[in-house]
Structure formats: structure tokens, C-alpha cells
PDB file of N, CA and C in Angstrom:
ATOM      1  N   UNK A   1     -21.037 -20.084  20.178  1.00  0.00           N
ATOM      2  CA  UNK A   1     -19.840 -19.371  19.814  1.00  0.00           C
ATOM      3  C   UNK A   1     -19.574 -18.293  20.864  1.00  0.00           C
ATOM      4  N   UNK A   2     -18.151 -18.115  21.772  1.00  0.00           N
ATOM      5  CA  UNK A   2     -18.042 -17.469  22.245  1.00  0.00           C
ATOM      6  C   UNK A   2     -17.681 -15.864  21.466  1.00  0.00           C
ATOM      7  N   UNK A   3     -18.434 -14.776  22.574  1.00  0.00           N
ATOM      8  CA  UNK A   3     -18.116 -13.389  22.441  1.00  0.00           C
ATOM      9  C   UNK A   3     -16.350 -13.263  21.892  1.00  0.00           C
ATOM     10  N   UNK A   4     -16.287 -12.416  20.738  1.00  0.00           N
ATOM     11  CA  UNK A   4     -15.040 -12.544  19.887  1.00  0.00           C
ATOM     12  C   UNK A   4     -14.239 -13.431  19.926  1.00  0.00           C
ATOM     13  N   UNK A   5     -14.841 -14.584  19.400  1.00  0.00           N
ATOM     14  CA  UNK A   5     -13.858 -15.402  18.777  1.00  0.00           C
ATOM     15  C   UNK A   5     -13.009 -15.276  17.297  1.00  0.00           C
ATOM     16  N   UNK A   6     -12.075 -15.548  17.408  1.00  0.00           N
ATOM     17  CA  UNK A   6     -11.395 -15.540  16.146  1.00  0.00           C
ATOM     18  C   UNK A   6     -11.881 -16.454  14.909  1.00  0.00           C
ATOM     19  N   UNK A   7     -11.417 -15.861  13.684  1.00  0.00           N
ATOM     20  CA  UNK A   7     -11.535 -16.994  13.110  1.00  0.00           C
ATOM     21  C   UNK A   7     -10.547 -18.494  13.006  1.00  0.00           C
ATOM     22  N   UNK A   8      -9.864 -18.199  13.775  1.00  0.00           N
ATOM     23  CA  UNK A   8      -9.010 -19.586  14.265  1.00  0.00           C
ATOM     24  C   UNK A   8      -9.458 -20.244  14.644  1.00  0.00           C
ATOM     25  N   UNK A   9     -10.115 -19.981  15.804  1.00  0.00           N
ATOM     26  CA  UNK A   9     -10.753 -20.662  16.439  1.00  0.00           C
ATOM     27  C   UNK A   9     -12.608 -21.286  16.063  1.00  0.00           C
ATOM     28  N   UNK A  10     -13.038 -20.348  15.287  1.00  0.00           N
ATOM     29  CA  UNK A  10     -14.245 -20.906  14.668  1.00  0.00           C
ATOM     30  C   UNK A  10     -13.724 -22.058  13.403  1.00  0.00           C
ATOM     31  N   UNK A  11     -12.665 -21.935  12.926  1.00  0.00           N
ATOM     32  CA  UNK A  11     -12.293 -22.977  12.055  1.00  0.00           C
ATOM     33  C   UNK A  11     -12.090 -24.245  12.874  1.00  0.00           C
ATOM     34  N   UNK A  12     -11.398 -23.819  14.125  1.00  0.00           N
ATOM     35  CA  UNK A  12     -11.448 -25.205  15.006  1.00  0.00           C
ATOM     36  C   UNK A  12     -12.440 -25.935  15.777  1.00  0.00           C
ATOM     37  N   UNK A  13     -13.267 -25.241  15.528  1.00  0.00           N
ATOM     38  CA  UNK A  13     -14.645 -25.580  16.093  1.00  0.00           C
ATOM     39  C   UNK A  13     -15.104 -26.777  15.156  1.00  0.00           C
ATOM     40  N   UNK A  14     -14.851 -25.768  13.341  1.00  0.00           N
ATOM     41  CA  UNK A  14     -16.109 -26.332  12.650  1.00  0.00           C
ATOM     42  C   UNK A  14     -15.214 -28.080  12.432  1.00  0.00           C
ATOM     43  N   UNK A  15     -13.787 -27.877  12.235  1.00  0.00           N
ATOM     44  CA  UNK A  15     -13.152 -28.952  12.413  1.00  0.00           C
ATOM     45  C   UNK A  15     -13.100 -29.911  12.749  1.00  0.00           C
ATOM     46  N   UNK A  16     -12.875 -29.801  14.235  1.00  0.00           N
ATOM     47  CA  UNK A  16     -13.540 -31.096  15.106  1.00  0.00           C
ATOM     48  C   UNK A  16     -14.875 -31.670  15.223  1.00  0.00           C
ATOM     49  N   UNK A  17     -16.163 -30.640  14.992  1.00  0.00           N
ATOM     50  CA  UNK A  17     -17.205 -30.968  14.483  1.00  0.00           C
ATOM     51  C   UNK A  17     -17.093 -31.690  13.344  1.00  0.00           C
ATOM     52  N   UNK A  18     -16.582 -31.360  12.395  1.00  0.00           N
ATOM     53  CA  UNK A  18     -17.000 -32.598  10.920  1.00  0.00           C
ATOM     54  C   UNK A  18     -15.984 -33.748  11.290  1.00  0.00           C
ATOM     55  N   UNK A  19     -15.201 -33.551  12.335  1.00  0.00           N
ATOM     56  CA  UNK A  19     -14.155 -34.938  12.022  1.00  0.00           C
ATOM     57  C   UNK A  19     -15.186 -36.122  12.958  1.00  0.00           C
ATOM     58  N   UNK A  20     -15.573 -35.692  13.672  1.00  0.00           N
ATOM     59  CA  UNK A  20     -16.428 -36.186  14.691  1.00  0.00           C
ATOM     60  C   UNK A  20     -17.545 -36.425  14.438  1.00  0.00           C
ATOM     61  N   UNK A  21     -17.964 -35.776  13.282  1.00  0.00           N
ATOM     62  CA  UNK A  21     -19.894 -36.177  12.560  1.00  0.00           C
ATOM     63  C   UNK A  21     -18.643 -37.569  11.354  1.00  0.00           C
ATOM     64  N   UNK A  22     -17.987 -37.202  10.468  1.00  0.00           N
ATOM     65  CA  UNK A  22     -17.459 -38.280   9.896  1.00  0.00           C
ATOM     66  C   UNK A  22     -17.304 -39.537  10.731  1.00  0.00           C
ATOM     67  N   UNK A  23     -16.987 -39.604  11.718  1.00  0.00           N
ATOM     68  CA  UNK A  23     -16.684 -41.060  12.442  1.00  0.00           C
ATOM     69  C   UNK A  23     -17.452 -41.397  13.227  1.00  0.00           C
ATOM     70  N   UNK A  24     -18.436 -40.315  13.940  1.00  0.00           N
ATOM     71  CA  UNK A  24     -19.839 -41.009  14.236  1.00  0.00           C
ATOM     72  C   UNK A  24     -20.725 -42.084  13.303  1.00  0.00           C
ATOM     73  N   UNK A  25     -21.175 -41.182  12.068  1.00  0.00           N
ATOM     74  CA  UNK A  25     -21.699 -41.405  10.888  1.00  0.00           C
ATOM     75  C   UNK A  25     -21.028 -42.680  10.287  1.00  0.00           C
ATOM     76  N   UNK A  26     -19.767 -42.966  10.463  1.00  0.00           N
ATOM     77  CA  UNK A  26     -18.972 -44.470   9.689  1.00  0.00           C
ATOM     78  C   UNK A  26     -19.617 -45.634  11.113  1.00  0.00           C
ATOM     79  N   UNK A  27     -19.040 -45.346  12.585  1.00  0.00           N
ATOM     80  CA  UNK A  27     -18.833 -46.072  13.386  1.00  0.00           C
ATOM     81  C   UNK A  27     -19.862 -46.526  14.152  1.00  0.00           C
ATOM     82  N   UNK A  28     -21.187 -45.563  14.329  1.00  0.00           N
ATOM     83  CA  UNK A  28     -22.405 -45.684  15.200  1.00  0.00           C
ATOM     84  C   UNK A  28     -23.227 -45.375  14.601  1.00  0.00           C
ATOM     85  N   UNK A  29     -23.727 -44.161  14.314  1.00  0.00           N
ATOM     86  CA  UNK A  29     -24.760 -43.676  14.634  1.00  0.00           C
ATOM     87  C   UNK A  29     -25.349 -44.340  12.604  1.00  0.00           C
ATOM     88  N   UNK A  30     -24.364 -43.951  11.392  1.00  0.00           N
ATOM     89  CA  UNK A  30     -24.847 -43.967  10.175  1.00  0.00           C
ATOM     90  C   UNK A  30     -25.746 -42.894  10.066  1.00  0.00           C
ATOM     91  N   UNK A  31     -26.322 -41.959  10.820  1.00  0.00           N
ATOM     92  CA  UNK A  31     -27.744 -41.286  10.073  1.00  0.00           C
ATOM     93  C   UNK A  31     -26.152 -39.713  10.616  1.00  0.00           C
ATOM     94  N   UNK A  32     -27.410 -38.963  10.213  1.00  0.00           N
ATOM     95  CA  UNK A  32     -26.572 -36.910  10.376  1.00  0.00           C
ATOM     96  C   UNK A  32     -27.052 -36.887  11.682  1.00  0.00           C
ATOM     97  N   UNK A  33     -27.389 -37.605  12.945  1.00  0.00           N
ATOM     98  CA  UNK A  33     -27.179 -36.940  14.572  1.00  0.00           C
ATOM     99  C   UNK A  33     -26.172 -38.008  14.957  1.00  0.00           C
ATOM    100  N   UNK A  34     -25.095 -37.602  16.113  1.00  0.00           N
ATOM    101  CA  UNK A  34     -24.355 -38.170  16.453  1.00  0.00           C
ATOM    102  C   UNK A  34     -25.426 -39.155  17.423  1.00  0.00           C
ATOM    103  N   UNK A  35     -24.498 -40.166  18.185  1.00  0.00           N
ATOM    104  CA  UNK A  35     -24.798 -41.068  18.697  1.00  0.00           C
ATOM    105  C   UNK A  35     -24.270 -40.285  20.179  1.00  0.00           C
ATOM    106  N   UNK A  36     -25.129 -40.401  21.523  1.00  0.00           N
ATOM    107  CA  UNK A  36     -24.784 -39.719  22.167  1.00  0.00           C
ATOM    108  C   UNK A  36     -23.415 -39.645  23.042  1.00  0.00           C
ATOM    109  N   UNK A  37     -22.508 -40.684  22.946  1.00  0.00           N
ATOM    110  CA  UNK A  37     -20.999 -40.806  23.008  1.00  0.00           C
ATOM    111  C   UNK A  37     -20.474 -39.790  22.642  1.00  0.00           C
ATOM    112  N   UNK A  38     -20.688 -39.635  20.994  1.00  0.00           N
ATOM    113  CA  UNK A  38     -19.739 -38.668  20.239  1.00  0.00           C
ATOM    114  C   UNK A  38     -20.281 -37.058  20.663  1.00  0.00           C
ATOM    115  N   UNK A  39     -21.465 -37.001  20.835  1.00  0.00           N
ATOM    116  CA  UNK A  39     -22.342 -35.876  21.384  1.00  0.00           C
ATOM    117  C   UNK A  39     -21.648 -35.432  21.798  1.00  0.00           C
ATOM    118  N   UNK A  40     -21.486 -36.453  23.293  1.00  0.00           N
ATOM    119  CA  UNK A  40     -20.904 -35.628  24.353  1.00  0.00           C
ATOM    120  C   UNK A  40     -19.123 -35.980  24.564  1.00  0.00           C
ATOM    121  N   UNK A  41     -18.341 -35.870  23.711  1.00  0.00           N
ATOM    122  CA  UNK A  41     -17.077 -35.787  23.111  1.00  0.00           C
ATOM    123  C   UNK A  41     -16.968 -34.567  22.232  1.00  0.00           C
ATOM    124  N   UNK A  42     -18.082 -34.214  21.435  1.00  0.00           N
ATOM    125  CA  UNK A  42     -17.957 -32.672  20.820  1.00  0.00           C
ATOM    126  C   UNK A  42     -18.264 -31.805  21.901  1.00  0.00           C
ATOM    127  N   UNK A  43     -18.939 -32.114  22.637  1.00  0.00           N
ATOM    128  CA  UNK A  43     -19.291 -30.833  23.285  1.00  0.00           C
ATOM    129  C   UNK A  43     -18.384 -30.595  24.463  1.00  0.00           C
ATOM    130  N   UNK A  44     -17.430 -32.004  24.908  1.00  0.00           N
ATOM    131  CA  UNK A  44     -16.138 -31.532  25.764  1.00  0.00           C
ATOM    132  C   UNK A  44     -15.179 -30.868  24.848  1.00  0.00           C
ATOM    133  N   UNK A  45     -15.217 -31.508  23.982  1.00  0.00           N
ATOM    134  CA  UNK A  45     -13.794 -31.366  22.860  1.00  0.00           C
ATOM    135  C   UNK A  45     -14.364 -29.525  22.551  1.00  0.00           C
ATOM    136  N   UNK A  46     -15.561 -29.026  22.583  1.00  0.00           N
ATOM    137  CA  UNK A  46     -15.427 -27.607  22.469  1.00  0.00           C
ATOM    138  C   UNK A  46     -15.605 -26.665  23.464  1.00  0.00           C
ATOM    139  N   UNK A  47     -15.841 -27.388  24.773  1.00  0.00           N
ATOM    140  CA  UNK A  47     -15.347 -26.616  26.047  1.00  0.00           C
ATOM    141  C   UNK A  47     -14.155 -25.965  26.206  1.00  0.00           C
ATOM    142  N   UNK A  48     -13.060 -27.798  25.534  1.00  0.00           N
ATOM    143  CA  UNK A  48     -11.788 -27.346  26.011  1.00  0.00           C
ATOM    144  C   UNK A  48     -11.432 -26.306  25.267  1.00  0.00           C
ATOM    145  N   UNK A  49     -11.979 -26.024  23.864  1.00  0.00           N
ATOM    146  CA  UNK A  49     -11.504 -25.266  22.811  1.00  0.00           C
ATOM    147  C   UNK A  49     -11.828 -23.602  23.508  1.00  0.00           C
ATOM    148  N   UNK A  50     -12.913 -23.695  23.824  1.00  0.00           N
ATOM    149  CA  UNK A  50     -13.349 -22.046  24.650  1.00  0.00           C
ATOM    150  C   UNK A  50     -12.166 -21.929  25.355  1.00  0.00           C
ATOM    151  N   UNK A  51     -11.603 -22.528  26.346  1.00  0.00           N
ATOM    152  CA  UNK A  51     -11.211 -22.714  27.379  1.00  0.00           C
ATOM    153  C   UNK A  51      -9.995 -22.572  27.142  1.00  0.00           C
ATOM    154  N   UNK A  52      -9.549 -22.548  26.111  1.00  0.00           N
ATOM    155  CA  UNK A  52      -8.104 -22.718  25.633  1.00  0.00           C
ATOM    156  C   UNK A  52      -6.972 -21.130  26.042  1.00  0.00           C
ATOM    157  N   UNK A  53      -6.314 -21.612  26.975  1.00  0.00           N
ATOM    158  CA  UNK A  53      -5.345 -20.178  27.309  1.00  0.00           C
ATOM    159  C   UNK A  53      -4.443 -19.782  26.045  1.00  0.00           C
ATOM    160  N   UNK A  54      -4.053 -20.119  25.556  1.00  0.00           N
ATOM    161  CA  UNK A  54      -3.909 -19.268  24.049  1.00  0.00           C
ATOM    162  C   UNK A  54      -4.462 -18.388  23.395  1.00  0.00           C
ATOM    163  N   UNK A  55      -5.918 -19.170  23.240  1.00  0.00           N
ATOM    164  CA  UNK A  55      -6.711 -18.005  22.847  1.00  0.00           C
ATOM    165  C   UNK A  55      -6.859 -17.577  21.721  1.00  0.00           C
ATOM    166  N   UNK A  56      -6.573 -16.846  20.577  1.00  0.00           N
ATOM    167  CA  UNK A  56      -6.379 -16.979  19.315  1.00  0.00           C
ATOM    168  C   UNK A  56      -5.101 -17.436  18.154  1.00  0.00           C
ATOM    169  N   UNK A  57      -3.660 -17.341  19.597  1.00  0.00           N
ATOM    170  CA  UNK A  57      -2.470 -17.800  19.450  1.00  0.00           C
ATOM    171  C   UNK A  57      -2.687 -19.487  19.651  1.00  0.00           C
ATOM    172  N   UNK A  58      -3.681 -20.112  19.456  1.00  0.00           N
ATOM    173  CA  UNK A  58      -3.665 -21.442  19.896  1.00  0.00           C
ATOM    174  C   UNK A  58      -2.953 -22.214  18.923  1.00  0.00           C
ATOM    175  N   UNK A  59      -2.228 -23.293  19.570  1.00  0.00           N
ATOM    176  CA  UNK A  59      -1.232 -24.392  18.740  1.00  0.00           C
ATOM    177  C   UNK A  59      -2.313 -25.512  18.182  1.00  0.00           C
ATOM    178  N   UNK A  60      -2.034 -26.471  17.352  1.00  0.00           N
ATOM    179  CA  UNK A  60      -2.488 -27.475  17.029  1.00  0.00           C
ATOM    180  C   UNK A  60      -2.273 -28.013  18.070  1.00  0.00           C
ATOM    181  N   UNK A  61      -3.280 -29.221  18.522  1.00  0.00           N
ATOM    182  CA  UNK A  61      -3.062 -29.601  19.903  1.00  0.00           C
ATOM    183  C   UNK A  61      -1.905 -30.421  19.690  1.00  0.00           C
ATOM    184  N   UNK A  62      -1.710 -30.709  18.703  1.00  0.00           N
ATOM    185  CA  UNK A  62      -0.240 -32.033  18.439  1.00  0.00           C
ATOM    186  C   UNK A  62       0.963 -31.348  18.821  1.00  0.00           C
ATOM    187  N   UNK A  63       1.150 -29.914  18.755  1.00  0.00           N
ATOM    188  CA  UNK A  63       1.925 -29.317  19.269  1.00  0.00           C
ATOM    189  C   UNK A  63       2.222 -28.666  20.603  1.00  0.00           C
ATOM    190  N   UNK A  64       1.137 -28.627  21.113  1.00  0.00           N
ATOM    191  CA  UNK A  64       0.682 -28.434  22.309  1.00  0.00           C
ATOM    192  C   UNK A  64       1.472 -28.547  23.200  1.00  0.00           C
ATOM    193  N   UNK A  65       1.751 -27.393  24.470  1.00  0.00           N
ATOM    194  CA  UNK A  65       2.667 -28.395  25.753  1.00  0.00           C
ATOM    195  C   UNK A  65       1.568 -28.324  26.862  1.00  0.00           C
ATOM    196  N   UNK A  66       0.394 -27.636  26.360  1.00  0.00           N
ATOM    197  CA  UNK A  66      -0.569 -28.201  27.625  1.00  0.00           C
ATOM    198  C   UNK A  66      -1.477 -29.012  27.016  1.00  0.00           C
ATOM    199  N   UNK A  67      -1.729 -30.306  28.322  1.00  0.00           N
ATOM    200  CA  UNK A  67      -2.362 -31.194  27.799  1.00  0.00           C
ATOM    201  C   UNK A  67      -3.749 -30.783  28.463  1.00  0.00           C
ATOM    202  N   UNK A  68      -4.452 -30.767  27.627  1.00  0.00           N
ATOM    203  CA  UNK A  68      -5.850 -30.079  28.643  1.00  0.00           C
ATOM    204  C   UNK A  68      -6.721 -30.807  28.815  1.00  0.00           C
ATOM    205  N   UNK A  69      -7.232 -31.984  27.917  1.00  0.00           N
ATOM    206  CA  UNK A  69      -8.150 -33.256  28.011  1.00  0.00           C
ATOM    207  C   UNK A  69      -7.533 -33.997  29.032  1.00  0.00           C
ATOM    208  N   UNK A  70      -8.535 -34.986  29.664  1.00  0.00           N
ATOM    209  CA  UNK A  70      -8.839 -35.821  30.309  1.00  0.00           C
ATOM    210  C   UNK A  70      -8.334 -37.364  29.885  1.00  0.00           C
ATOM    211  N   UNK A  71      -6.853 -38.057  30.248  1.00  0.00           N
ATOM    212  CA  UNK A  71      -6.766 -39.089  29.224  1.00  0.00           C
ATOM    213  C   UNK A  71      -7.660 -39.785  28.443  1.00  0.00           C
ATOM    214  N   UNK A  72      -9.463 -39.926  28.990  1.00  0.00           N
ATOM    215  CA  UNK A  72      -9.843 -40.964  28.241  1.00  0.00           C
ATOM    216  C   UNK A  72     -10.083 -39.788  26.937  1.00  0.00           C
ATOM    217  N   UNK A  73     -10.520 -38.384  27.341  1.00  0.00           N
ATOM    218  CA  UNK A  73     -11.298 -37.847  26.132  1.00  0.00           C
ATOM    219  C   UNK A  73     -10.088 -38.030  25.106  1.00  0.00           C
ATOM    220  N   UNK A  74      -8.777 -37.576  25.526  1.00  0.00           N
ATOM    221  CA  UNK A  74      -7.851 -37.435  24.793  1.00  0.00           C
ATOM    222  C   UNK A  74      -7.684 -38.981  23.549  1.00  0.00           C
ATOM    223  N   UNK A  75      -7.833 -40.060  24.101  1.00  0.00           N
ATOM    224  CA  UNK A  75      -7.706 -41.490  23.465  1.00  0.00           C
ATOM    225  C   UNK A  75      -9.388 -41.222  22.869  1.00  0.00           C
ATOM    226  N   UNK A  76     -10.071 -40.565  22.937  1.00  0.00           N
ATOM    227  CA  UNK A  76     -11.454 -40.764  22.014  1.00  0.00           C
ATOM    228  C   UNK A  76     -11.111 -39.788  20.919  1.00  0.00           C
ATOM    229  N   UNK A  77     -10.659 -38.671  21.333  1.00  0.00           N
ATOM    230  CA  UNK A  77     -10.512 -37.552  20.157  1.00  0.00           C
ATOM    231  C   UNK A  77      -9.132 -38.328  19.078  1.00  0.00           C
ATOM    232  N   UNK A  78      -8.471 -38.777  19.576  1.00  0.00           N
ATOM    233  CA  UNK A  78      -7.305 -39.218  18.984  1.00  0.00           C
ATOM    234  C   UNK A  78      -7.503 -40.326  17.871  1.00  0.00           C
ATOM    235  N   UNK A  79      -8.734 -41.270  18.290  1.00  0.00           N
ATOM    236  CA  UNK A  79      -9.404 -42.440  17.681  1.00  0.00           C
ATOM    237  C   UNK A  79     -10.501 -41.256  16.772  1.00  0.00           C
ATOM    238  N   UNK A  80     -10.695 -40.701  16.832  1.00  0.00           N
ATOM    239  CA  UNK A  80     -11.267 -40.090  16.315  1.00  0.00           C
ATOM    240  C   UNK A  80     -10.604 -39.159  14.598  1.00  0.00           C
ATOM    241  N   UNK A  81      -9.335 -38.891  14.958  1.00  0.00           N
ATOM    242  CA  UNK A  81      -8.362 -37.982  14.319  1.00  0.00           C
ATOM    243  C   UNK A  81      -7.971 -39.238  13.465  1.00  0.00           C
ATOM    244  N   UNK A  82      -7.463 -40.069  14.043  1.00  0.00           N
ATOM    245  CA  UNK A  82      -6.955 -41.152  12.943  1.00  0.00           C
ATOM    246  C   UNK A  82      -7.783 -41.130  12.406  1.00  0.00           C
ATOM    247  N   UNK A  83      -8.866 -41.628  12.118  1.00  0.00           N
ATOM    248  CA  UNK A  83      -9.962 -42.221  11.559  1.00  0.00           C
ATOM    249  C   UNK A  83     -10.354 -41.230  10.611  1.00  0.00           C
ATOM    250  N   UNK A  84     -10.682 -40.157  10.956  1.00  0.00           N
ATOM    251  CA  UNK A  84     -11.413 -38.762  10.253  1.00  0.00           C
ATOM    252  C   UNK A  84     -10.344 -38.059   9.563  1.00  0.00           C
ATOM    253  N   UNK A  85      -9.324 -38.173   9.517  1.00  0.00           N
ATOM    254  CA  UNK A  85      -8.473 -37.152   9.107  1.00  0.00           C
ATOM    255  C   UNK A  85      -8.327 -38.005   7.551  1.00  0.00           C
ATOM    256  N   UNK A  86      -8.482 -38.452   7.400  1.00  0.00           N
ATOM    257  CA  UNK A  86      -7.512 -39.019   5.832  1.00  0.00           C
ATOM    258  C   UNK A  86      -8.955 -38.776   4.861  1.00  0.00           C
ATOM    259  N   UNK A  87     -10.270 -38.798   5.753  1.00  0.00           N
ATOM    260  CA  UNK A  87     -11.280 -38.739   4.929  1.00  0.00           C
ATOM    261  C   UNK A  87     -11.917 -37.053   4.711  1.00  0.00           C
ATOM    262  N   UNK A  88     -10.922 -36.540   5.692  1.00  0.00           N
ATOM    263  CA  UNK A  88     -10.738 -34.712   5.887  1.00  0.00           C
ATOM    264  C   UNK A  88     -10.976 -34.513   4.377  1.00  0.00           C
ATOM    265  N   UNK A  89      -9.614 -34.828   3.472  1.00  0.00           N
ATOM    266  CA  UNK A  89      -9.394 -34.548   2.304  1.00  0.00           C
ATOM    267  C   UNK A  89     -10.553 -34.559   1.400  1.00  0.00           C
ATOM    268  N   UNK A  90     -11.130 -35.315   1.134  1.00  0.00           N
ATOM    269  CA  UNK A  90     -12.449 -35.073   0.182  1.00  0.00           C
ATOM    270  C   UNK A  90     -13.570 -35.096   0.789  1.00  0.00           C
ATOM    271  N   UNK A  91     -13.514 -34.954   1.724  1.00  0.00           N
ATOM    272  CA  UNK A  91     -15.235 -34.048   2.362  1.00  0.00           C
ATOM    273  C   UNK A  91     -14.903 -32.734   2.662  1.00  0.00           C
ATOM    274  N   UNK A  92     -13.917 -31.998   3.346  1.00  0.00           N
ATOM    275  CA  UNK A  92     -13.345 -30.622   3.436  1.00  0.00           C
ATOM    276  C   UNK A  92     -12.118 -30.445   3.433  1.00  0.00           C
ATOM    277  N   UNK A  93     -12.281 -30.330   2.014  1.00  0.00           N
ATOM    278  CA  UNK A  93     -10.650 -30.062   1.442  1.00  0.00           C
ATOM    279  C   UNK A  93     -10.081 -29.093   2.456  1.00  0.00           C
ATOM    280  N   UNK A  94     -10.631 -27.656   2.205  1.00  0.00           N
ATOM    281  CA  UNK A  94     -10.272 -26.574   3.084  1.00  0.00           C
ATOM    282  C   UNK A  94      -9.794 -27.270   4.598  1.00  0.00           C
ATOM    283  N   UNK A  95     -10.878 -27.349   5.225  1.00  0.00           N
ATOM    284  CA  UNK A  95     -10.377 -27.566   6.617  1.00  0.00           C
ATOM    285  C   UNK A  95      -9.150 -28.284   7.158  1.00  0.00           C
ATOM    286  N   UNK A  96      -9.301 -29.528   6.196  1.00  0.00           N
ATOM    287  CA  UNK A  96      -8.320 -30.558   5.983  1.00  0.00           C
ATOM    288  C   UNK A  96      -6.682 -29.723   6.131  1.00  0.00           C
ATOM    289  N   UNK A  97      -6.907 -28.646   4.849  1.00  0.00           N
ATOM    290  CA  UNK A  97      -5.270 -27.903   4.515  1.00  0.00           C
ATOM    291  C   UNK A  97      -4.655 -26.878   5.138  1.00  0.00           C
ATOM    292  N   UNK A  98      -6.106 -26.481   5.922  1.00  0.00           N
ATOM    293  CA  UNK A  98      -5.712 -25.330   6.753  1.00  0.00           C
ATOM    294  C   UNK A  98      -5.008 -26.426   8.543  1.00  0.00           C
ATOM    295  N   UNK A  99      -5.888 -27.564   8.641  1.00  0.00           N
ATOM    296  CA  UNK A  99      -5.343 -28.076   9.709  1.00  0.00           C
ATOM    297  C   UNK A  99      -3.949 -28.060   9.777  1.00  0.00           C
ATOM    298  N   UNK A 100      -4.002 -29.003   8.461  1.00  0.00           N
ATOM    299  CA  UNK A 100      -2.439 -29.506   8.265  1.00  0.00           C
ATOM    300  C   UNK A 100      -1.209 -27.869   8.216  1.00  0.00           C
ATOM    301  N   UNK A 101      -1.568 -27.333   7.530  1.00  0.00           N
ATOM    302  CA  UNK A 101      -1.060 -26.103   7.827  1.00  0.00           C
ATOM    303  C   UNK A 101      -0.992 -25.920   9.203  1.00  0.00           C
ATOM    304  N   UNK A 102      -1.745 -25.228  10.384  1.00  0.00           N
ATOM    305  CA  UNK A 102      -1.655 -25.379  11.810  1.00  0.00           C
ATOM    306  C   UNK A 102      -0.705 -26.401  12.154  1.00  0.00           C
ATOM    307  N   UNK A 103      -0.727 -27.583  12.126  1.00  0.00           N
ATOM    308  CA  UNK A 103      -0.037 -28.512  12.703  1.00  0.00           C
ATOM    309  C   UNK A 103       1.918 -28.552  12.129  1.00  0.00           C
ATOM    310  N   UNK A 104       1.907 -27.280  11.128  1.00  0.00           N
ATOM    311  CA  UNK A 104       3.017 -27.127  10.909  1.00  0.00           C
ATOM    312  C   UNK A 104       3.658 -26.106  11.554  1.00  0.00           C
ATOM    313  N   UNK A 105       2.742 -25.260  12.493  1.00  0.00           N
ATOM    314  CA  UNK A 105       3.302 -24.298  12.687  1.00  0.00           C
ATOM    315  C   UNK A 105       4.085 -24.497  14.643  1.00  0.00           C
ATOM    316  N   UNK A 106       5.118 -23.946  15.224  1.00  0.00           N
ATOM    317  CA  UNK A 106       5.635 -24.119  16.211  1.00  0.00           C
ATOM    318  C   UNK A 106       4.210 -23.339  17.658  1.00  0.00           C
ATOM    319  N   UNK A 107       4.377 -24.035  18.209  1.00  0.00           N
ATOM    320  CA  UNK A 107       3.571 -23.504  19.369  1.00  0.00           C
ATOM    321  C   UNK A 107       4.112 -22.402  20.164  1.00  0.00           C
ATOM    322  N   UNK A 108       3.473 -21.229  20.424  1.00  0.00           N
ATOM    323  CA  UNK A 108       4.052 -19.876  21.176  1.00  0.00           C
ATOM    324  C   UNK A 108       4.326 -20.135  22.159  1.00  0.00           C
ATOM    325  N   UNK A 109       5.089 -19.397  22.858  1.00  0.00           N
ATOM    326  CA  UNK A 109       5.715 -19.753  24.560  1.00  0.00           C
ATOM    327  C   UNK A 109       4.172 -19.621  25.325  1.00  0.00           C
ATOM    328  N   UNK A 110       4.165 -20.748  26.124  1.00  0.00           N
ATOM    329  CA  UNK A 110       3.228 -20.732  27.197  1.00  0.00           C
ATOM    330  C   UNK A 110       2.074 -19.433  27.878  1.00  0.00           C
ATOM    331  N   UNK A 111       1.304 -19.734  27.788  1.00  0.00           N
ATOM    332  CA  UNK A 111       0.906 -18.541  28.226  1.00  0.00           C
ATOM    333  C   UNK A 111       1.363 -18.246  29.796  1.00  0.00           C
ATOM    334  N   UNK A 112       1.341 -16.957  30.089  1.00  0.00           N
ATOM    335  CA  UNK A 112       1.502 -16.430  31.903  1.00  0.00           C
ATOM    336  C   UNK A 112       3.381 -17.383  31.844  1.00  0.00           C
ATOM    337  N   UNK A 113       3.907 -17.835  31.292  1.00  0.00           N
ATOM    338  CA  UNK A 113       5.697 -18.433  31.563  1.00  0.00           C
ATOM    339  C   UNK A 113       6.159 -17.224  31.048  1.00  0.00           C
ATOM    340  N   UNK A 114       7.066 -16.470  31.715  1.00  0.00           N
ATOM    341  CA  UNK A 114       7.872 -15.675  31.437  1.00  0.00           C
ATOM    342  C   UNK A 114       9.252 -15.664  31.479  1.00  0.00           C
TER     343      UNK A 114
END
């Protein structure tokens, strides 16, 4: 966890972590450690999240106008989102409503565009 993070951003952490232990756990691995694919897909997928110029103003990435992944990570996280998201609902309700919430909200002007 980076030095002051928000809680926005620790929600997006824990997020993509369970969507990503859910579809490991269905698709590969079946046991609670990922399979080292998905491993190392969480641990880009939370680089980019540190990394994110927003910052605590961060958009849902669906809203996003910067694309910050790498096309393939982007088509793994995405295969990933389909898959995990509908099963969001009754494994973490919360996370699930707060996403969907985020993904309703408009993305702030760019960072550094004036």
C-alpha cells in the first residue's frame, strides 16, 4: 500500500484483487493462490493503480480517457471483469455497489490539460 493512499483507491485495490482471485479460482488455479498468470496480472493491474495520475480523483477505468495498460493486459483484465463482475454481487456485495457506483460517475478533466 502506497504512503497516503485514499480510501478510493484501497477499495480499488481490494477490488481487482477479489475479481481476479474469483476467476483465477473458477478458470485455473481452483485452490486460494492464484495461478502465476493471474499473479502477475494483479500485480501489473496494481502498479498501474499506484501509478494512476488522478490519484484519488481516479475515474473508473471504463471511463477513463487514459488508457494506461498494455493492450494484452488490458484484454486479460477485461476477460477478467466480464467474468468476475456478475459474481461481484454475492461474494462482495459492497465492492460490487460501490464499483458500479464509480462507473457512474463522469471522469475529471485530465490531469496537467488545462
Amino acid at each position: 500500500m502506497e504512503h497516503g493512499e485514499t480510501g478510493r483507491i484501497k477499495r480499488e485495490r481490494r477490488t481487482i484483487e477479489a475479481m481476479i482471485r474469483i476467476f483465477c479460482r473458477a478458470r485455473h488455479s481452483g485452490g486460494s493462490v492464484p495461478c502465476p498468470g493471474c499473479e502477475d496480472l494483479k500485480a501489473y493491474a496494481l502498479c498501474r493503480l499506484d501509478r494512476c495520475p488522478y490519484g484519488a480523483d481516479k475515474p473508473a477505468c471504463t471511463n477513463c480517457p487514459i488508457h494506461c495498460y498494455k493492450p494484452d493486459y488490458r484484454e486479460r483484465i477485461r476477460e477478467v471483469m466480464r467474468f468476475a463482475g456478475p459474481r461481484m454481487v454475492t461474494r462482495h456485495p459492497v465492492l460490487a455497489l460501490r464499483h458500479l457506483i464509480d462507473e457512474r460517475q463522469e471522469a475529471p478533466p485530465r490531469p496537467g490539460a488545462e
